[in-house]
C-alpha atoms as a PDB file:
ATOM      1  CA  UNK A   1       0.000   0.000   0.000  1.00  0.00           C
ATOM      2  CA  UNK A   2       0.780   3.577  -0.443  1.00  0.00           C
ATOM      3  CA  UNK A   3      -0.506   6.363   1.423  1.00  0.00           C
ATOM      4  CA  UNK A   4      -0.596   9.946   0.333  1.00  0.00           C
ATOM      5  CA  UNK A   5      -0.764  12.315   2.909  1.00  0.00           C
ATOM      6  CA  UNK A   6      -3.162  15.522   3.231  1.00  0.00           C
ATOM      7  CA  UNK A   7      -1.564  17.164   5.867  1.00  0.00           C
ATOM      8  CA  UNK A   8      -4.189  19.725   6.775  1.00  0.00           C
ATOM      9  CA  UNK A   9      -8.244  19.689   6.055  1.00  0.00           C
ATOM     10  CA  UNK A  10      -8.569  15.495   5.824  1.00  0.00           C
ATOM     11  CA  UNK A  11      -6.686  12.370   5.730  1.00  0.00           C
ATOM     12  CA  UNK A  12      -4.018  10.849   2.951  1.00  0.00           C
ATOM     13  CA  UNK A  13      -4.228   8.070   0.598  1.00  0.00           C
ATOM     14  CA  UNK A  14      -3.402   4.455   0.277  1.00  0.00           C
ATOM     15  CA  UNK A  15      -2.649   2.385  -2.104  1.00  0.00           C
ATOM     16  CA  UNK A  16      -2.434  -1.677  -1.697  1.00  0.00           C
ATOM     17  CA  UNK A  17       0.619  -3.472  -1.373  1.00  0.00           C
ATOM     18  CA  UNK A  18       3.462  -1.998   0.699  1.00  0.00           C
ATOM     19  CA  UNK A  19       2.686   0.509   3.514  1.00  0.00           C
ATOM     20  CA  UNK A  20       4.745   3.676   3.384  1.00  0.00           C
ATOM     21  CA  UNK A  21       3.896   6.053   6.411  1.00  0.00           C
ATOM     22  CA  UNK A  22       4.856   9.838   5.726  1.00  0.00           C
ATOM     23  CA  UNK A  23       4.720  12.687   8.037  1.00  0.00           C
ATOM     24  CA  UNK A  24       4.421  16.133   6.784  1.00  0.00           C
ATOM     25  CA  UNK A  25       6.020  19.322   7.893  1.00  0.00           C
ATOM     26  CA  UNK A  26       2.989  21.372   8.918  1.00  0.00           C
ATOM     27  CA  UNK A  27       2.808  24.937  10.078  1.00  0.00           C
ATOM     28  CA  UNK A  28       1.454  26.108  13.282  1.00  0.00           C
ATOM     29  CA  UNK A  29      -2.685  26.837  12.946  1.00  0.00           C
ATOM     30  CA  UNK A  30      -5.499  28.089  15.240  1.00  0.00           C
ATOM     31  CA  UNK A  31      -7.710  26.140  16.389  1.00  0.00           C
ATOM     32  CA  UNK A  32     -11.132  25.811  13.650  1.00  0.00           C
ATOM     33  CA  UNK A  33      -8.519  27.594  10.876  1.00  0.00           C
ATOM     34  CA  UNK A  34      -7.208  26.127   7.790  1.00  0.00           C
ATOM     35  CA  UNK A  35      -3.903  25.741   7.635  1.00  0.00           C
ATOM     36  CA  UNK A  36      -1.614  25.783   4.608  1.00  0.00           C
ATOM     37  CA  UNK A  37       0.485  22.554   3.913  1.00  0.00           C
ATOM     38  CA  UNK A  38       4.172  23.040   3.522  1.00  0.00           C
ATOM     39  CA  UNK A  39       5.522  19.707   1.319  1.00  0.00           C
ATOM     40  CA  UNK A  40       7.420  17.379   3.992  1.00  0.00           C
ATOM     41  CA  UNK A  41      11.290  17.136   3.378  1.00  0.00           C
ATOM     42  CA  UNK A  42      12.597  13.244   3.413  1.00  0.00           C
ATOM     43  CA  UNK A  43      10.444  11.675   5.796  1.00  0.00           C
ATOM     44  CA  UNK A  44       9.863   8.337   4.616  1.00  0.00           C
ATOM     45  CA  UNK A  45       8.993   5.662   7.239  1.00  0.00           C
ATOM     46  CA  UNK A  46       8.541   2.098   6.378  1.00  0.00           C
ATOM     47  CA  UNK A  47       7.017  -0.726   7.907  1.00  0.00           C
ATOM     48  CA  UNK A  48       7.790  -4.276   6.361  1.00  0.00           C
ATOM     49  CA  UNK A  49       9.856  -4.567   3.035  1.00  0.00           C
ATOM     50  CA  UNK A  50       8.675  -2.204   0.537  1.00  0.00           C
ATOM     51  CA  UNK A  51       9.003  -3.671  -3.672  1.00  0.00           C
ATOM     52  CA  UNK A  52      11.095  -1.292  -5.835  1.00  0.00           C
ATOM     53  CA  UNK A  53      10.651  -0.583  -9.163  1.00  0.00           C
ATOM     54  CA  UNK A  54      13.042  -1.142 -12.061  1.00  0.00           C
ATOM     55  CA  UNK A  55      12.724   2.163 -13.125  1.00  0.00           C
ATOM     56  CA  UNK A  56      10.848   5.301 -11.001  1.00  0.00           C
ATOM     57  CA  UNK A  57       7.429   5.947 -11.595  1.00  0.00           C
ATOM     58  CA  UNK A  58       7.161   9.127 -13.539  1.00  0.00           C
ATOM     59  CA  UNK A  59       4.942  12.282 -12.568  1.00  0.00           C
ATOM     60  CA  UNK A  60       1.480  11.256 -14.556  1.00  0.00           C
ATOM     61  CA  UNK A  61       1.251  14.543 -16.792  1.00  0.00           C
ATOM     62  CA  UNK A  62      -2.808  14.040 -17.475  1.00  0.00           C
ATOM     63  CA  UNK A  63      -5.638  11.552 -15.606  1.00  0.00           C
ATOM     64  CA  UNK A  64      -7.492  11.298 -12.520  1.00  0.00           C
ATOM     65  CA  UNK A  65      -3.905  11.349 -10.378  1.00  0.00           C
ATOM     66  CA  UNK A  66      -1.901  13.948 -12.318  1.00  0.00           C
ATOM     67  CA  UNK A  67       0.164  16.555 -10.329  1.00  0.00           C
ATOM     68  CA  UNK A  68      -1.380  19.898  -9.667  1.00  0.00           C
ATOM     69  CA  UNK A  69       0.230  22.182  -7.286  1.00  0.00           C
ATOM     70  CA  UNK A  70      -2.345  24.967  -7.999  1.00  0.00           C
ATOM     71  CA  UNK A  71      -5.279  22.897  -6.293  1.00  0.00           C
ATOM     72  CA  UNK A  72      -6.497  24.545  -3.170  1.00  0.00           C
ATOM     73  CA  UNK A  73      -5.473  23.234   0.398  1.00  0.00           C
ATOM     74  CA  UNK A  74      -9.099  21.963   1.133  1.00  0.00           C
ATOM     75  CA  UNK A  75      -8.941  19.459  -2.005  1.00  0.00           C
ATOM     76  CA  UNK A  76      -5.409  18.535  -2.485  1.00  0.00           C
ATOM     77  CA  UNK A  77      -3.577  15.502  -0.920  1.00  0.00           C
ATOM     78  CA  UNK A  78       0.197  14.306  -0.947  1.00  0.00           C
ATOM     79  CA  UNK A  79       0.727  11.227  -3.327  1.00  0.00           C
ATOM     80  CA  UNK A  80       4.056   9.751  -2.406  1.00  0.00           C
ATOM     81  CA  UNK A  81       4.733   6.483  -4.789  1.00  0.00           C
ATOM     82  CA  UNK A  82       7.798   4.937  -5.052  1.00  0.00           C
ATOM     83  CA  UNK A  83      10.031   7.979  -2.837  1.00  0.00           C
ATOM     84  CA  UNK A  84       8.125  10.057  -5.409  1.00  0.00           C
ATOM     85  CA  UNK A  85       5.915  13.099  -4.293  1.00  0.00           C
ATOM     86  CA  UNK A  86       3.242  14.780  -5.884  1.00  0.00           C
ATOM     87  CA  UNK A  87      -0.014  17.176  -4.974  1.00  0.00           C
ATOM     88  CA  UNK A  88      -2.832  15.387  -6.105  1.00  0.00           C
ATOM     89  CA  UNK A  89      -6.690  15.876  -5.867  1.00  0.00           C
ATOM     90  CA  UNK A  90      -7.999  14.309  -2.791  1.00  0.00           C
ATOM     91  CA  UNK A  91     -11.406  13.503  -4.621  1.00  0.00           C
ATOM     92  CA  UNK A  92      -9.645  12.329  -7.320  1.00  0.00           C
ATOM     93  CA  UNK A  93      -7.343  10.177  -5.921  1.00  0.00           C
ATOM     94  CA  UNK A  94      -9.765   8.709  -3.424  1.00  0.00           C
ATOM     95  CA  UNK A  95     -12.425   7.675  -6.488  1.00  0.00           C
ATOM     96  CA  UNK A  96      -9.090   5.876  -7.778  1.00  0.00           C
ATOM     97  CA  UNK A  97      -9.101   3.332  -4.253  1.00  0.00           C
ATOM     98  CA  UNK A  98      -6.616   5.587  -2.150  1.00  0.00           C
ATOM     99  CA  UNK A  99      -7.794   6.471   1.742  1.00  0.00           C
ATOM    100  CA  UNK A 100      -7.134   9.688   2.839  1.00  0.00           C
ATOM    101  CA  UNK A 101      -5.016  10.018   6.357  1.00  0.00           C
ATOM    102  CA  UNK A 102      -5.470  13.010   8.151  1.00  0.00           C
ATOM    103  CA  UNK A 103      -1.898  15.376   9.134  1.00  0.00           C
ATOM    104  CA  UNK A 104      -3.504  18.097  10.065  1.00  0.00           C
ATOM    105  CA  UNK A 105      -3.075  20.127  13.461  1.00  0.00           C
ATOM    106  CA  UNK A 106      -6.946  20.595  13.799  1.00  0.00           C
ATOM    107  CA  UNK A 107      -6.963  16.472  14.178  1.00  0.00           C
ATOM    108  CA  UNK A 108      -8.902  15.017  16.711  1.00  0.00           C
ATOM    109  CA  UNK A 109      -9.944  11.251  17.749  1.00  0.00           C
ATOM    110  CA  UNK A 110     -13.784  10.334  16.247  1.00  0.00           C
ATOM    111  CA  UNK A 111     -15.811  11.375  18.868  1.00  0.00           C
ATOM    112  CA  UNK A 112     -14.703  14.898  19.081  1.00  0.00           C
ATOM    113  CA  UNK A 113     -14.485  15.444  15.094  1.00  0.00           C
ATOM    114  CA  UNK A 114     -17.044  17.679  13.301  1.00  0.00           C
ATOM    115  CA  UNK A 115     -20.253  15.709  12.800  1.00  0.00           C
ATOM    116  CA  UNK A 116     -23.310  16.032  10.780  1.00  0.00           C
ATOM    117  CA  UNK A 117     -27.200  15.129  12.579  1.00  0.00           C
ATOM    118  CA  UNK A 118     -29.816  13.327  10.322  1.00  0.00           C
ATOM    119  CA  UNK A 119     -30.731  16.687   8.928  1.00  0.00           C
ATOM    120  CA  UNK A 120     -27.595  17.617   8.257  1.00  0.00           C
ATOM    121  CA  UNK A 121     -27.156  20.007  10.169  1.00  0.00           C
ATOM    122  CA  UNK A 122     -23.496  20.037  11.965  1.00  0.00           C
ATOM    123  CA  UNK A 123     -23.462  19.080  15.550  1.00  0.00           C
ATOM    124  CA  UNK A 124     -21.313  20.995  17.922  1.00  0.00           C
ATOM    125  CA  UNK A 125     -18.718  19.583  20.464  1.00  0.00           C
ATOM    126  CA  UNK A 126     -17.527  22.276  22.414  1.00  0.00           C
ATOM    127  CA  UNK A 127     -14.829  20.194  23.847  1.00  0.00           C
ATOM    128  CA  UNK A 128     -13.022  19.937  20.463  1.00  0.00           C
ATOM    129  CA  UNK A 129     -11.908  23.447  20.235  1.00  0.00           C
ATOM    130  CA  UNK A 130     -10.214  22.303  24.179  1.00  0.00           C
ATOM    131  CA  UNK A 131      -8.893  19.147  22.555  1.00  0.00           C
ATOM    132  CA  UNK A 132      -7.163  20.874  19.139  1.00  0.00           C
ATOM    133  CA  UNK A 133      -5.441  23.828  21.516  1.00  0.00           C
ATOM    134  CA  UNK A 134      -4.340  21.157  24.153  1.00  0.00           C
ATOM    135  CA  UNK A 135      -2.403  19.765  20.884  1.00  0.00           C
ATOM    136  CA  UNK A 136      -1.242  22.647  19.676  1.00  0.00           C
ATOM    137  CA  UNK A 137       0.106  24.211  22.415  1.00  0.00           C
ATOM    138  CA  UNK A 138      -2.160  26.992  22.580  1.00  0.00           C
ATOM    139  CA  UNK A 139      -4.740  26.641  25.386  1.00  0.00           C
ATOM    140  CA  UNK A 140      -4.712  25.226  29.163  1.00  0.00           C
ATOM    141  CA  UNK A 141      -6.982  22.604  29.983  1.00  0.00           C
ATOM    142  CA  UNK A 142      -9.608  25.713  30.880  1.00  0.00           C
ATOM    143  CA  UNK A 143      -9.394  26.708  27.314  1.00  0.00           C
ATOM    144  CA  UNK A 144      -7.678  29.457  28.180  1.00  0.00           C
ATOM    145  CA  UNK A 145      -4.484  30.767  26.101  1.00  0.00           C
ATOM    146  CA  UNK A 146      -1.303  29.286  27.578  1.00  0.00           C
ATOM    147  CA  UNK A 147       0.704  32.021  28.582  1.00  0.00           C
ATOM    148  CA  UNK A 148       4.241  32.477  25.879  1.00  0.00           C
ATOM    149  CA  UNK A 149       6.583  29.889  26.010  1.00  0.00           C
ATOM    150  CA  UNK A 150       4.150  27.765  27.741  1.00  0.00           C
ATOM    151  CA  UNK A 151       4.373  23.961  26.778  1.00  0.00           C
ATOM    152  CA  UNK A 152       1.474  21.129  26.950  1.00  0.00           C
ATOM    153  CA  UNK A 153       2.953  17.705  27.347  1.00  0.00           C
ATOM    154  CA  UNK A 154      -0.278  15.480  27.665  1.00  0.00           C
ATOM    155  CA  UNK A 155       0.537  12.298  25.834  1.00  0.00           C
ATOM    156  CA  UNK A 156       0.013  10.521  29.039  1.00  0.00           C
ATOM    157  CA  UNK A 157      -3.541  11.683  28.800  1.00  0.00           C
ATOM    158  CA  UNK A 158      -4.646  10.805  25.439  1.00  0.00           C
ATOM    159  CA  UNK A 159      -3.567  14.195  24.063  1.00  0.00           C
ATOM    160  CA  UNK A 160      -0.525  13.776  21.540  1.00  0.00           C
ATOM    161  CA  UNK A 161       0.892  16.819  20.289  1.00  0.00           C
ATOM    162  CA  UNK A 162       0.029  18.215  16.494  1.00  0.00           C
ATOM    163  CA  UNK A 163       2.872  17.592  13.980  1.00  0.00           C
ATOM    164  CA  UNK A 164       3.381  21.642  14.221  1.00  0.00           C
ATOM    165  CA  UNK A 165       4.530  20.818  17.641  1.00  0.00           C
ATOM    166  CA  UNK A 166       6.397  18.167  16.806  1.00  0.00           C
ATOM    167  CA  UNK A 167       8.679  19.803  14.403  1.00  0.00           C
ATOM    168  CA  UNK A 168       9.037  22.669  16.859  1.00  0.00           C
ATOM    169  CA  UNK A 169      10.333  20.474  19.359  1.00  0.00           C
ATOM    170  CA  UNK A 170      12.655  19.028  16.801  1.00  0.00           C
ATOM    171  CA  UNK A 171      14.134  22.182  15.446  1.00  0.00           C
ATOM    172  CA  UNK A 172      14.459  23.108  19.305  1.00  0.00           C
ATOM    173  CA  UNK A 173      16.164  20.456  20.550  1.00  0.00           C
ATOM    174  CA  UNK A 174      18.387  20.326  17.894  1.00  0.00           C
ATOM    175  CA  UNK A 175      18.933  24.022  18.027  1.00  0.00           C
ATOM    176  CA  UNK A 176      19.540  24.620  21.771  1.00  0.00           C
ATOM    177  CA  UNK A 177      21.011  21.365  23.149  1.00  0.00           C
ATOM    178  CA  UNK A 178      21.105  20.912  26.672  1.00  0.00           C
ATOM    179  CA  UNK A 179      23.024  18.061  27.243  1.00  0.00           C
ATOM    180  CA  UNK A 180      26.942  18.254  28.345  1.00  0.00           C
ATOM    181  CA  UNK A 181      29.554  16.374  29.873  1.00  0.00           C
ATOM    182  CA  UNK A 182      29.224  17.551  33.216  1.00  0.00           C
ATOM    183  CA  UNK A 183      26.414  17.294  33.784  1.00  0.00           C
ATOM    184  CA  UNK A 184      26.043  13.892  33.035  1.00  0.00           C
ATOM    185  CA  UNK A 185      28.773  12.923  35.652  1.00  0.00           C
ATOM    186  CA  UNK A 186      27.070  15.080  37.810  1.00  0.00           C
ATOM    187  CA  UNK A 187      24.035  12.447  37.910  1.00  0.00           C
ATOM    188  CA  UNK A 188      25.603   9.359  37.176  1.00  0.00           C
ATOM    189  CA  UNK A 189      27.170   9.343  40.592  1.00  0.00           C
ATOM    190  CA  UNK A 190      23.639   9.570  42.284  1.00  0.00           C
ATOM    191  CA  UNK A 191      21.197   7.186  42.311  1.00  0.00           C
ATOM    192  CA  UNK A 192      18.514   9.110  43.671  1.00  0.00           C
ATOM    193  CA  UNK A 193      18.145  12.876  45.747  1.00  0.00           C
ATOM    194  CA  UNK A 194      16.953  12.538  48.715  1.00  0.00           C
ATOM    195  CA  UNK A 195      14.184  15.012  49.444  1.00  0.00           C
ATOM    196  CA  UNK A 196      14.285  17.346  52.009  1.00  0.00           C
ATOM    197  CA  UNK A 197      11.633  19.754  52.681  1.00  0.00           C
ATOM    198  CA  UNK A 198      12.907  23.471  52.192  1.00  0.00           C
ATOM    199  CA  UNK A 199      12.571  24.526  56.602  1.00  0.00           C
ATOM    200  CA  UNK A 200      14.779  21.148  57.015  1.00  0.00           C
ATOM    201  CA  UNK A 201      17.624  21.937  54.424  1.00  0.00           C
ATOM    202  CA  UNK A 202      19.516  23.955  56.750  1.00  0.00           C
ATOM    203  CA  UNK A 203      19.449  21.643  59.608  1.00  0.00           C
ATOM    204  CA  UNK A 204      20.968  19.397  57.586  1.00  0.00           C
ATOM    205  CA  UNK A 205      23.526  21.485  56.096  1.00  0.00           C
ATOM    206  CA  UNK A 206      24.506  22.200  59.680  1.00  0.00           C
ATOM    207  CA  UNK A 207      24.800  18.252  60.531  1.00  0.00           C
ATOM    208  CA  UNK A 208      26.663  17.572  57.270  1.00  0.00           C
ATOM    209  CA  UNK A 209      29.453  20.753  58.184  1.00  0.00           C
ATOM    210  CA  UNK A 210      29.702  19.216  62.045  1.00  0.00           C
ATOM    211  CA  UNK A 211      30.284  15.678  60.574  1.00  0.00           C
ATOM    212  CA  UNK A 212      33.042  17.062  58.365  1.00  0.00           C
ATOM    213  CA  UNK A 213      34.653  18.806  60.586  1.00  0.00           C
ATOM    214  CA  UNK A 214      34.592  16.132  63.300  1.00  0.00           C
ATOM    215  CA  UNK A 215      36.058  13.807  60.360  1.00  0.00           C
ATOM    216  CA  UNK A 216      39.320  16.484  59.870  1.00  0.00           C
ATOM    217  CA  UNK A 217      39.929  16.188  63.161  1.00  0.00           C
ATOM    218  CA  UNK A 218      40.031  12.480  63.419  1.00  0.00           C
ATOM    219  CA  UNK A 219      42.147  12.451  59.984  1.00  0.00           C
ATOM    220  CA  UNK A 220      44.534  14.612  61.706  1.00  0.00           C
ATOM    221  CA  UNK A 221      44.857  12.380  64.793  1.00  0.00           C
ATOM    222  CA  UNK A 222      45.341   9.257  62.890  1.00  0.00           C
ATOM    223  CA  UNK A 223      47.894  10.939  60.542  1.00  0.00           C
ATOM    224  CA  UNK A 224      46.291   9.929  57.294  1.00  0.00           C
ATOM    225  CA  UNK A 225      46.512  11.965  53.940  1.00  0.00           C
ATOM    226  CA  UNK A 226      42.838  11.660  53.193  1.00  0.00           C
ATOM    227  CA  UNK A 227      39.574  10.860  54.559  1.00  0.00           C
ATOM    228  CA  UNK A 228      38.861   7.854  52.584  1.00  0.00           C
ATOM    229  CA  UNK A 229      42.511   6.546  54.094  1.00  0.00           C
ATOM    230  CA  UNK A 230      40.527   7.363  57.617  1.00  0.00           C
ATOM    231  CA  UNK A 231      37.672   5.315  56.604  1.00  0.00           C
ATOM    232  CA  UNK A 232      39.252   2.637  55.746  1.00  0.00           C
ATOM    233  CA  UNK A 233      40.843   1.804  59.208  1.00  0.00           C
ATOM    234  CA  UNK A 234      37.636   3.016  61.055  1.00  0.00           C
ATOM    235  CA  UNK A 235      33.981   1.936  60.608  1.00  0.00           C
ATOM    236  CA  UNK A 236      32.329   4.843  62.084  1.00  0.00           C
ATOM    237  CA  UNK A 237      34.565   7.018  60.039  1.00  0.00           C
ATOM    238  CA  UNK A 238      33.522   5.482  57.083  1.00  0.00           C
ATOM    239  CA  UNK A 239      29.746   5.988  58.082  1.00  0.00           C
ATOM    240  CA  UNK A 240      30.318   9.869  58.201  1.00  0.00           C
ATOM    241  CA  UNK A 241      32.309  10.051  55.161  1.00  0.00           C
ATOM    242  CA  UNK A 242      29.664   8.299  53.212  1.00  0.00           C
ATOM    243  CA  UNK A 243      26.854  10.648  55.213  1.00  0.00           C
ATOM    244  CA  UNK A 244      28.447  13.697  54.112  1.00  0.00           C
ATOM    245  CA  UNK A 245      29.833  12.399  50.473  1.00  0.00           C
ATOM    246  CA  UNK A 246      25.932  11.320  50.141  1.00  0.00           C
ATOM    247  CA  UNK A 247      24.536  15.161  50.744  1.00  0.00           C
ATOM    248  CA  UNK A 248      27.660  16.402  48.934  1.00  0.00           C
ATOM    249  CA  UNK A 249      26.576  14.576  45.635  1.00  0.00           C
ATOM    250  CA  UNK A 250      22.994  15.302  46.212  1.00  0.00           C
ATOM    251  CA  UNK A 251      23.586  19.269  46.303  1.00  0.00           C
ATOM    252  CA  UNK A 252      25.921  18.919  43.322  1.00  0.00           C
ATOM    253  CA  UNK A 253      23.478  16.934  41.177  1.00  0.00           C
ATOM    254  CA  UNK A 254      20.517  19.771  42.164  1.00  0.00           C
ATOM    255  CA  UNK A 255      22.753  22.472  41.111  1.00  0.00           C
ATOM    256  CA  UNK A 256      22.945  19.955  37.572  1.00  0.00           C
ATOM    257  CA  UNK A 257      19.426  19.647  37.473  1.00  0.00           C
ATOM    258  CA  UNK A 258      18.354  23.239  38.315  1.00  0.00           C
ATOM    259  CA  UNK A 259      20.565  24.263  34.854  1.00  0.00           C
ATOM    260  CA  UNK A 260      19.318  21.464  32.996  1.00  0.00           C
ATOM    261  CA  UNK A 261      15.617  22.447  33.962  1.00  0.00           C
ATOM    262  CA  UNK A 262      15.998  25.731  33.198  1.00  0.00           C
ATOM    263  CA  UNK A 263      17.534  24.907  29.806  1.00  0.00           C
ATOM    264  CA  UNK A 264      14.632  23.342  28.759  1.00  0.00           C
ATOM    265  CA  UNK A 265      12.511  26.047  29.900  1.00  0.00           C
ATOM    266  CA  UNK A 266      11.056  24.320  33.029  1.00  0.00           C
ATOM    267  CA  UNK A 267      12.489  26.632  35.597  1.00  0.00           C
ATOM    268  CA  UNK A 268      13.117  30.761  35.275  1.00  0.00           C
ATOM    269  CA  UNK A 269      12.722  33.526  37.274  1.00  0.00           C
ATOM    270  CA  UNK A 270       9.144  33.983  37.910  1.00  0.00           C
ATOM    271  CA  UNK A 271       9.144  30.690  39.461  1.00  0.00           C
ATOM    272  CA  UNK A 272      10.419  31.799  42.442  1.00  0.00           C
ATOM    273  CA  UNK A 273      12.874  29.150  42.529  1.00  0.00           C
ATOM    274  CA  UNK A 274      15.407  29.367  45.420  1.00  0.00           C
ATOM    275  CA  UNK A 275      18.447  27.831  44.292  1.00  0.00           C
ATOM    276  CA  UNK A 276      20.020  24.914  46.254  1.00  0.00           C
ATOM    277  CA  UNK A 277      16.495  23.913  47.719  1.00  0.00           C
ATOM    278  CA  UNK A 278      14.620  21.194  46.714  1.00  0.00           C
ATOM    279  CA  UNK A 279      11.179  23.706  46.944  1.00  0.00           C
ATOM    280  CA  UNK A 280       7.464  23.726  45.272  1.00  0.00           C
ATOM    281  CA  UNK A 281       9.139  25.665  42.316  1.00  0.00           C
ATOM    282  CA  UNK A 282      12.206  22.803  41.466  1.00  0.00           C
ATOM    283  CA  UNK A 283       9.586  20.241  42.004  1.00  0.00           C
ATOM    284  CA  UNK A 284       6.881  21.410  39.533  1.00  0.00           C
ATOM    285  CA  UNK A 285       9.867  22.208  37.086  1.00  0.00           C
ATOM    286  CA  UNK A 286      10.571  18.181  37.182  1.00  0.00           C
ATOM    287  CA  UNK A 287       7.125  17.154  37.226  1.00  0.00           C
ATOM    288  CA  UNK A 288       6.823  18.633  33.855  1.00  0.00           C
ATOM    289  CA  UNK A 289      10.695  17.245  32.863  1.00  0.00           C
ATOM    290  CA  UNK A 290       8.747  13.815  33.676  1.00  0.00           C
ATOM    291  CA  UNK A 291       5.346  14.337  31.827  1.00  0.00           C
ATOM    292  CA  UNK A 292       7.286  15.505  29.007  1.00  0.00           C
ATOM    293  CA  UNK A 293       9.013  11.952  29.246  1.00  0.00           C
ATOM    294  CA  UNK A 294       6.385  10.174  30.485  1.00  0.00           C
ATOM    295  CA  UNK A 295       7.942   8.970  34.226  1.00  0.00           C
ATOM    296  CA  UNK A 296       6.316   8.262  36.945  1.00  0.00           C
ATOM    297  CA  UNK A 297       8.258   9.393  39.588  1.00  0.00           C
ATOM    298  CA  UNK A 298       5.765  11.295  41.930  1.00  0.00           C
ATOM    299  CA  UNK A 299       8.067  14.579  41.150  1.00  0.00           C
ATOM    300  CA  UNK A 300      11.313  13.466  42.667  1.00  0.00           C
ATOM    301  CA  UNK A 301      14.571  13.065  41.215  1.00  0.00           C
ATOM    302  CA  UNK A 302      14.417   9.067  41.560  1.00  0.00           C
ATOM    303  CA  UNK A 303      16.776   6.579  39.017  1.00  0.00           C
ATOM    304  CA  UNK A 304      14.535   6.883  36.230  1.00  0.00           C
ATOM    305  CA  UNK A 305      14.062  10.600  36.254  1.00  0.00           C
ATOM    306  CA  UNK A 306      17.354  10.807  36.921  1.00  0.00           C
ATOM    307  CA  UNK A 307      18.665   8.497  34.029  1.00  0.00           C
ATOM    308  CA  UNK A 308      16.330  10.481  31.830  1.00  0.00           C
END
């Protein structure tokens, strides 16, 4: 089979024999508007071996399937046959056996698509305008306009993103990477952060300095060159040492994960983020890192969160 794809208005065509999936590079739309398609670049996914011609199909210059790029976006479709594209009436093309696949951002699962009653009339679903801005990134589960930047990662709940979004996410990833070396030693020498609340942080702080110190001064009395030298010839050395190494790590890998977060536009100013502290603010930053990922994690940095 061969699909063509109608990335905006309904769905593509297919043809039988070898299935050929395509996804189309679509530009951002309102919800209820009509987008116009933008031709995909090479984006050819295959499923099962796909039968190759001797020689490429040629660009049918007259019948049914002929190209026409000066159709209209409502009643054109993308033929691709044999790594071949070509804008194609939709009509046309379905009247010839293909099925239309729908690419467009203004998608949405059967019950919440436009429907007609047994008098024709259209019957409104006020939910779909929620559903299409969910997916596009442009309204809050309210149907309310996301404030700028603003992201909506609800493929957990039945939600997935248009191919607009997609693409952005793509061409932002690949444009601001926020992945380095550091930081990934950072976290691969924690398992897990421990939480602790904000009011006990500097308790703890306190504890981890006294243990320290109390360590120096039993390195110094021994006459060792290091603590782990200390530990080594004293159990309850080595249980301070790994106290304090623990809480050590942990602080480092928060500092790691408050840049990280804020790379990837979880965590800014006006969250009112204290840095070092493990607050509401660092915690709703990763609950998003882990919906966009799709952990469950309960919003603390636990091994898959922090593997992620």
């Amino acid at each position: 089979m061969m699909f063509t794809i109608r990335p905006f208005s309904r769905p593509l065509l297919l043809a039988p024999l070898a299935l050929t999936l395509l996804s189309a590079g679509c530009r951002t739309s309102s919800p209820g508007s009509t987008p116009q398609p933008t031709p995909p670049e090479d984006s050819t996914i295959s499923s099962g071996p796909i039968p190759q011609p001797s020689k490429p199909t040629a660009k049918p210059s007259s019948g049914p399937l002929a190209a026409n790029n000066e159709l209209p976006a409502d009643r054109r479709a993308l033929l691709v046959e044999n790594g071949k594209e070509r804008w194609v009436d939709a009509a046309a093309a379905e009247e010839q056996g293909y099925t239309l696949v729908d690419l467009s951002d203004d998608w949405t699962p059967f019950i919440f698509a436009e429907h007609s009653g047994p008098d024709g009339q259209p019957l409104h679903n006020r939910y779909r305008r929620v559903f299409v801005g969910l997916a596009n990134d442009q309204l809050d589960e309210d149907g309310q306009p996301l404030p700028p930047g603003a992201k909506n990662y609800l493929e957990l709940y039945g939600i997935p993103p248009s191919f607009s979004v997609l693409r952005a996410r793509f061409l932002q990833d690949e444009s601001h990477p926020c992945h380095d070396d550091n930081s990934q030693a950072a976290l691969e020498s924690i398992e897990t952060v421990a939480y602790l609340p904000p009011d006990r942080m500097r308790g703890e702080d306190l504890k981890v300095a006294r243990l320290r110190a109390e360590l120096e001064r039993a390195r110094r009395k021994a006459k060792v060159s290091s603590l782990e030298e200390l530990a080594a010839a004293d159990e309850g050395s080595a249980a301070k040492l790994k106290l304090v190494q623990k809480r050590e790590a942990d602080i480092l890998a928060v500092s790691t994960v408050e840049t990280r977060l804020a790379c990837e536009g979880f965590l800014d100013a006006k969250s009112g983020h204290k840095k070092g502290l493990f607050d509401d603010a660092l915690r709703n930053a990763i609950k998003r890192f882990q919906q966009k990922h799709m952990i469950y994690e309960s919003h603390f940095l636990r091994k898959g969160t922090v593997e992620t």
